[in-house]
N, C-alpha and C. Protein backbone atom coordinates (compact mmCIF):
# COMPACT_ATOMS: atom_id res chain seq x y z
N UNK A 1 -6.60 9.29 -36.57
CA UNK A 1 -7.07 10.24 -35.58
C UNK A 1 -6.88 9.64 -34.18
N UNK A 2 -6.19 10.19 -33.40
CA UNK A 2 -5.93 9.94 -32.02
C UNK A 2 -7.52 10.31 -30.82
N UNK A 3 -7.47 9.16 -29.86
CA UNK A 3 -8.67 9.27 -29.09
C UNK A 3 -7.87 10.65 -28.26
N UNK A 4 -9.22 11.12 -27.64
CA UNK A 4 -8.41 12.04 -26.60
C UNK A 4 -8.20 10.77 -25.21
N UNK A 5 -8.02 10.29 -25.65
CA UNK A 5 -7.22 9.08 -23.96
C UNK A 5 -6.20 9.25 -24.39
N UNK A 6 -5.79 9.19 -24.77
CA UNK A 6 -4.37 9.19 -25.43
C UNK A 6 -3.26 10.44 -25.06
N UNK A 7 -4.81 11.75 -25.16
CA UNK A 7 -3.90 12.94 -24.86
C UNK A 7 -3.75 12.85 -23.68
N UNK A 8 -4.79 12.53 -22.75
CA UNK A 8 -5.10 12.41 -21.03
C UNK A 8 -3.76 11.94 -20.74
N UNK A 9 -3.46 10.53 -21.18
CA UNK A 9 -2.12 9.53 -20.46
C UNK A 9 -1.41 9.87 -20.79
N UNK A 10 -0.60 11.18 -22.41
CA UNK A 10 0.44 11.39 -22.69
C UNK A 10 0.67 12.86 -21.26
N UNK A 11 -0.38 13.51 -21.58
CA UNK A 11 -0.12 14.46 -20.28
C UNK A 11 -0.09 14.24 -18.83
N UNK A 12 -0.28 13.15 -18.53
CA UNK A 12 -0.43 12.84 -17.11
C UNK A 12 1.17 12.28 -17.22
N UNK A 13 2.04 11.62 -18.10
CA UNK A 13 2.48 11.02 -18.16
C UNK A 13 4.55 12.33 -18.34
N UNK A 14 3.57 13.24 -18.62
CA UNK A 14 4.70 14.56 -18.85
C UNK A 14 4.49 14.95 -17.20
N UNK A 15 3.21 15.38 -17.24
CA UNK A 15 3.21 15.67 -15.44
C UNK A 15 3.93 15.22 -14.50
N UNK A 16 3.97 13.72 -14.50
CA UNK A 16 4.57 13.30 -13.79
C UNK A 16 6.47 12.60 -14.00
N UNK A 17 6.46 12.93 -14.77
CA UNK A 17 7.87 13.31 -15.47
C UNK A 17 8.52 14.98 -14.85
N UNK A 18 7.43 16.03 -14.96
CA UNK A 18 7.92 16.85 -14.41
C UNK A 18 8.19 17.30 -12.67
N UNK A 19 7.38 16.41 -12.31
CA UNK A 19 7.34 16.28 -10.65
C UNK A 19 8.35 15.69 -9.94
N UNK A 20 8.93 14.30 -10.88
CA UNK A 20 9.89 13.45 -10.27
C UNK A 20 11.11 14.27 -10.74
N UNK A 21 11.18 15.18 -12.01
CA UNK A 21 12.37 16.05 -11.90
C UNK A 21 12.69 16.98 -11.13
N UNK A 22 11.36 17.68 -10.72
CA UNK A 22 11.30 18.49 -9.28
C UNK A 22 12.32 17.93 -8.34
N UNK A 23 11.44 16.64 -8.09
CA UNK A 23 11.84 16.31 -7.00
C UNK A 23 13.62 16.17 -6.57
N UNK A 24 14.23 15.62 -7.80
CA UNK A 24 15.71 15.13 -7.75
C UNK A 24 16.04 16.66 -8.18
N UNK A 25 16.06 17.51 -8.28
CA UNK A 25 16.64 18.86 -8.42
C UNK A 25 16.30 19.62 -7.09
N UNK A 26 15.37 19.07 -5.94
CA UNK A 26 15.22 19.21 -4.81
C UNK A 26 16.54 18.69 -4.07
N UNK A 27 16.28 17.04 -4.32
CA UNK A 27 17.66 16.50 -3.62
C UNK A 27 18.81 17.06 -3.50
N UNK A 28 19.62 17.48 -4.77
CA UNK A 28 20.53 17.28 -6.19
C UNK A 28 21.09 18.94 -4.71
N UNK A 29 20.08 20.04 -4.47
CA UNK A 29 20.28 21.09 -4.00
C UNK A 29 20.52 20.85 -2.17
N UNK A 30 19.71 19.73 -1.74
CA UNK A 30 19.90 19.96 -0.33
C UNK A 30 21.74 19.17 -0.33
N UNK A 31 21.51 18.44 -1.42
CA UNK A 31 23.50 17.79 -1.57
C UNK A 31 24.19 18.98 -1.41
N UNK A 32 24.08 19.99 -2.28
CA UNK A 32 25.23 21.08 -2.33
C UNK A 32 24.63 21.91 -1.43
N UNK A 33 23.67 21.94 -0.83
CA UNK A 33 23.65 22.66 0.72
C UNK A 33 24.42 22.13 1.71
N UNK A 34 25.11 21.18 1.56
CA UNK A 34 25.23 20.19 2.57
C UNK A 34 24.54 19.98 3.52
N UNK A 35 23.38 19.43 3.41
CA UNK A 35 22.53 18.74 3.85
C UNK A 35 21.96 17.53 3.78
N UNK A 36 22.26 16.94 3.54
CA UNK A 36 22.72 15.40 3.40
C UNK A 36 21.44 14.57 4.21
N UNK A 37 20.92 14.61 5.20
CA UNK A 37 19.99 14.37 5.84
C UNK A 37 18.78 14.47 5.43
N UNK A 38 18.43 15.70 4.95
CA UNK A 38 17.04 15.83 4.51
C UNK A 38 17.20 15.19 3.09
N UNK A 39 18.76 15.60 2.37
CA UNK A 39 18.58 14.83 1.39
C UNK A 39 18.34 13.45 0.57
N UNK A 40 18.10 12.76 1.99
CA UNK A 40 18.03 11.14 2.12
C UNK A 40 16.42 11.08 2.78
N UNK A 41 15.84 11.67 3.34
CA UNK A 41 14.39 11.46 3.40
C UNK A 41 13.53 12.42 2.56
N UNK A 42 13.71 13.11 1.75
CA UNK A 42 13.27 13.53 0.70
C UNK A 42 13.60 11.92 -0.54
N UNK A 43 14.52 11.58 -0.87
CA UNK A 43 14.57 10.26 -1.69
C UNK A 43 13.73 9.18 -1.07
N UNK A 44 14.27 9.07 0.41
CA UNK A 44 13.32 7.88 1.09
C UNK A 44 12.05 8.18 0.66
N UNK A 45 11.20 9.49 0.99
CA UNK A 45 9.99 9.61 0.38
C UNK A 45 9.58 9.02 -0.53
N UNK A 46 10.38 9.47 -1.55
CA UNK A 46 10.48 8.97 -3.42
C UNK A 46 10.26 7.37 -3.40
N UNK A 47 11.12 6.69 -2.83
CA UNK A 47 11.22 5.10 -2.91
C UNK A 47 9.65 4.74 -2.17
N UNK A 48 9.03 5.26 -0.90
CA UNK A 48 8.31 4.16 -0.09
C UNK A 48 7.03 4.37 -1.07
N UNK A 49 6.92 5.63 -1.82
CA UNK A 49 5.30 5.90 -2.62
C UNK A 49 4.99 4.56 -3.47
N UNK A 50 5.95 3.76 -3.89
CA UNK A 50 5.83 2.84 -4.72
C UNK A 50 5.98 1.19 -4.44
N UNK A 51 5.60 1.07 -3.20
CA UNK A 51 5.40 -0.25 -2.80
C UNK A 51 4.39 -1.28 -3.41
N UNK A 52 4.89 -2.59 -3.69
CA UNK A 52 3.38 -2.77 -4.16
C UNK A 52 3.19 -3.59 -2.79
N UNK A 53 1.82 -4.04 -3.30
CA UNK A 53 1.24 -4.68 -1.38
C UNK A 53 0.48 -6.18 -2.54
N UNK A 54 0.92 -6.91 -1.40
CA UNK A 54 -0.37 -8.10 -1.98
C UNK A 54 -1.06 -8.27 -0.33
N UNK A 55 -2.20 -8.78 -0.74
CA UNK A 55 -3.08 -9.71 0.35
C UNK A 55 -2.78 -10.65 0.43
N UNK A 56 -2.58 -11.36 1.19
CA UNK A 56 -3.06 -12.49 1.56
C UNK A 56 -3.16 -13.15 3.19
N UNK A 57 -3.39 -14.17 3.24
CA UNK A 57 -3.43 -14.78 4.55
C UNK A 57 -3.69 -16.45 4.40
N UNK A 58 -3.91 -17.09 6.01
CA UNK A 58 -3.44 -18.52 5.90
C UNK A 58 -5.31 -18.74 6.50
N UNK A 59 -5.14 -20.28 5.75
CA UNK A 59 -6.54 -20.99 6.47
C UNK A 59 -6.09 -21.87 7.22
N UNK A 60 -7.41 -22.17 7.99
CA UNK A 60 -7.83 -22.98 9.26
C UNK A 60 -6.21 -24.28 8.74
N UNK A 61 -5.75 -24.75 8.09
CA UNK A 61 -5.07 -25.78 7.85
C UNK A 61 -3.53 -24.72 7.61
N UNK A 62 -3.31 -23.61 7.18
CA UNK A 62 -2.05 -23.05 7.01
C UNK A 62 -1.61 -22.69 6.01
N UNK A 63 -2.47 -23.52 4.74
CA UNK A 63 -2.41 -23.03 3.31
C UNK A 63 -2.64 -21.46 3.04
N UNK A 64 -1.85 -20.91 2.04
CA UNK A 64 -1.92 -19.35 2.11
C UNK A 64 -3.00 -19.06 0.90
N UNK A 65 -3.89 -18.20 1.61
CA UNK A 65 -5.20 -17.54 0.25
C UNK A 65 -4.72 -16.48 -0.34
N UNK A 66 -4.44 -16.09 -1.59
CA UNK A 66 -4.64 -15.03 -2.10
C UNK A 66 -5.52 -14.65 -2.87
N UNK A 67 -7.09 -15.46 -2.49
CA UNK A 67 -8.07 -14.48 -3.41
C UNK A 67 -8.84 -13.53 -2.55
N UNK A 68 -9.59 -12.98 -2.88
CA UNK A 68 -10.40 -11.88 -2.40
C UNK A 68 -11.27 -12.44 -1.62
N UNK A 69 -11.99 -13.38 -1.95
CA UNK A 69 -13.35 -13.63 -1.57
C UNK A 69 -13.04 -14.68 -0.37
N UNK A 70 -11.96 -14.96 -1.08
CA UNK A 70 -11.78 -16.34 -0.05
C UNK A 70 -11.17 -15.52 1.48
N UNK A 71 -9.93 -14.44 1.09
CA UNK A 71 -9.91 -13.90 2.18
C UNK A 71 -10.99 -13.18 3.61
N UNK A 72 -11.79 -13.05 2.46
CA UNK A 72 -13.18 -12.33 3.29
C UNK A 72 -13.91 -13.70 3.62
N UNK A 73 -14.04 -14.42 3.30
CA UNK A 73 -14.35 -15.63 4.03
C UNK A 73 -13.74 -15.93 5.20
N UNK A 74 -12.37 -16.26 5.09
CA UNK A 74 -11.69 -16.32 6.06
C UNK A 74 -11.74 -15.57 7.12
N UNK A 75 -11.90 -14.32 7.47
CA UNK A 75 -12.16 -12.93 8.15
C UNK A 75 -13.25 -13.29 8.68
N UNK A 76 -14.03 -13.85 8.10
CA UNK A 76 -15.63 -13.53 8.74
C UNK A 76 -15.65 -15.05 9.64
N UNK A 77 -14.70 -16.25 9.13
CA UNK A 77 -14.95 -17.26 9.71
C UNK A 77 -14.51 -17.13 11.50
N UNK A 78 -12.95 -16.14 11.16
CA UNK A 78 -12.20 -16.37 12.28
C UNK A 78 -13.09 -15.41 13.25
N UNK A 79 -13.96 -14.14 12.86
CA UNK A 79 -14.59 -13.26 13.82
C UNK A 79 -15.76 -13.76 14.44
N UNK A 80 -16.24 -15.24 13.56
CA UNK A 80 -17.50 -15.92 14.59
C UNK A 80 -16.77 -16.60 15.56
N UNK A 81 -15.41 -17.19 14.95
CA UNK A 81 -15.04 -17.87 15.99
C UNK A 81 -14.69 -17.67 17.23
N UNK A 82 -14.13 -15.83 17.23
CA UNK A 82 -13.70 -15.18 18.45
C UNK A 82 -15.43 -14.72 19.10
N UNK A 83 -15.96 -14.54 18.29
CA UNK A 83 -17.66 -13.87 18.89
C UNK A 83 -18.29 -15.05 19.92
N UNK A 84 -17.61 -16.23 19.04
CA UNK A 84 -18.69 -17.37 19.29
C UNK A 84 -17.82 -17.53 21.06
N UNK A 85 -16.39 -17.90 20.61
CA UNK A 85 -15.43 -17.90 22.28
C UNK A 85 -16.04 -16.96 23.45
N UNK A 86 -16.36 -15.85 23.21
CA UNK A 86 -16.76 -14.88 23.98
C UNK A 86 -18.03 -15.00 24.80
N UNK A 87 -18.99 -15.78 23.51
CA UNK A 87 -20.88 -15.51 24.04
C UNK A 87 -20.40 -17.33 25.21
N UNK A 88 -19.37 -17.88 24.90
CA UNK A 88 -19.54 -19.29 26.06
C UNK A 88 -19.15 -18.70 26.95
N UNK A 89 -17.88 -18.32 27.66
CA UNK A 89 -17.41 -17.69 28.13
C UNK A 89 -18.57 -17.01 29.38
N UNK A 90 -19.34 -15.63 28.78
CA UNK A 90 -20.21 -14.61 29.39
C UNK A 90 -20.87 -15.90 29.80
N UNK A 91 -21.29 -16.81 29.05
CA UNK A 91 -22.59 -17.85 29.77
C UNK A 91 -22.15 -18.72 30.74
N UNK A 92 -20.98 -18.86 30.82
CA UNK A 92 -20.14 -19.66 32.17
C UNK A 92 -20.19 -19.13 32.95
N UNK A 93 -19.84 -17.64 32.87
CA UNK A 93 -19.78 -17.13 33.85
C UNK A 93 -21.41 -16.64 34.68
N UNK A 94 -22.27 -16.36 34.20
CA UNK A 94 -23.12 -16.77 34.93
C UNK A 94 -23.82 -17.53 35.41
């Protein structure tokens, strides 16, 4: 006996099978319109949806973080440091 998850991901999985055929029978038509232009940012579309992204960033020394926590560490270290530059600063100046 099949879970219904199974049906969920097989149909999401046709859905989107039928969308991306949309889509290239979109293209496939602005080609033989000769339209050539739209028919390249209609694809461009297609390609940028699927970027993957990572995080990361560098510490106080240059080493690169890619964890989570550590990044948010990092974030919060460098925003005292600009807060902290600022509150000497205002106090010099008066």
């Amino acid at each position: 006996m099949r879970r219904k998850g199974n049906r969920v991901i097989i149909a999401c999985r046709k859905e989107k099978r039928w969308v991306i055929n949309q889509q290239f029978t979109a293209i496939k038509e602005e080609f033989k319109g000769k339209n050539p232009r739209q028919a390249y940012r209609m694809e461009q579309k297609i390609k940028d949806r699927y970027k993957p992204h990572t995080y990361q960033c560098k510490d106080t020394e240059g080493n690169i973080i890619g964890y989570k926590k550590h990044i948010e560490g990092r974030w919060t270290e460098q925003f005292e440091e600009i807060l902290n530059e600022n509150k000497h600063k205002i106090k010099q100046q008066h």
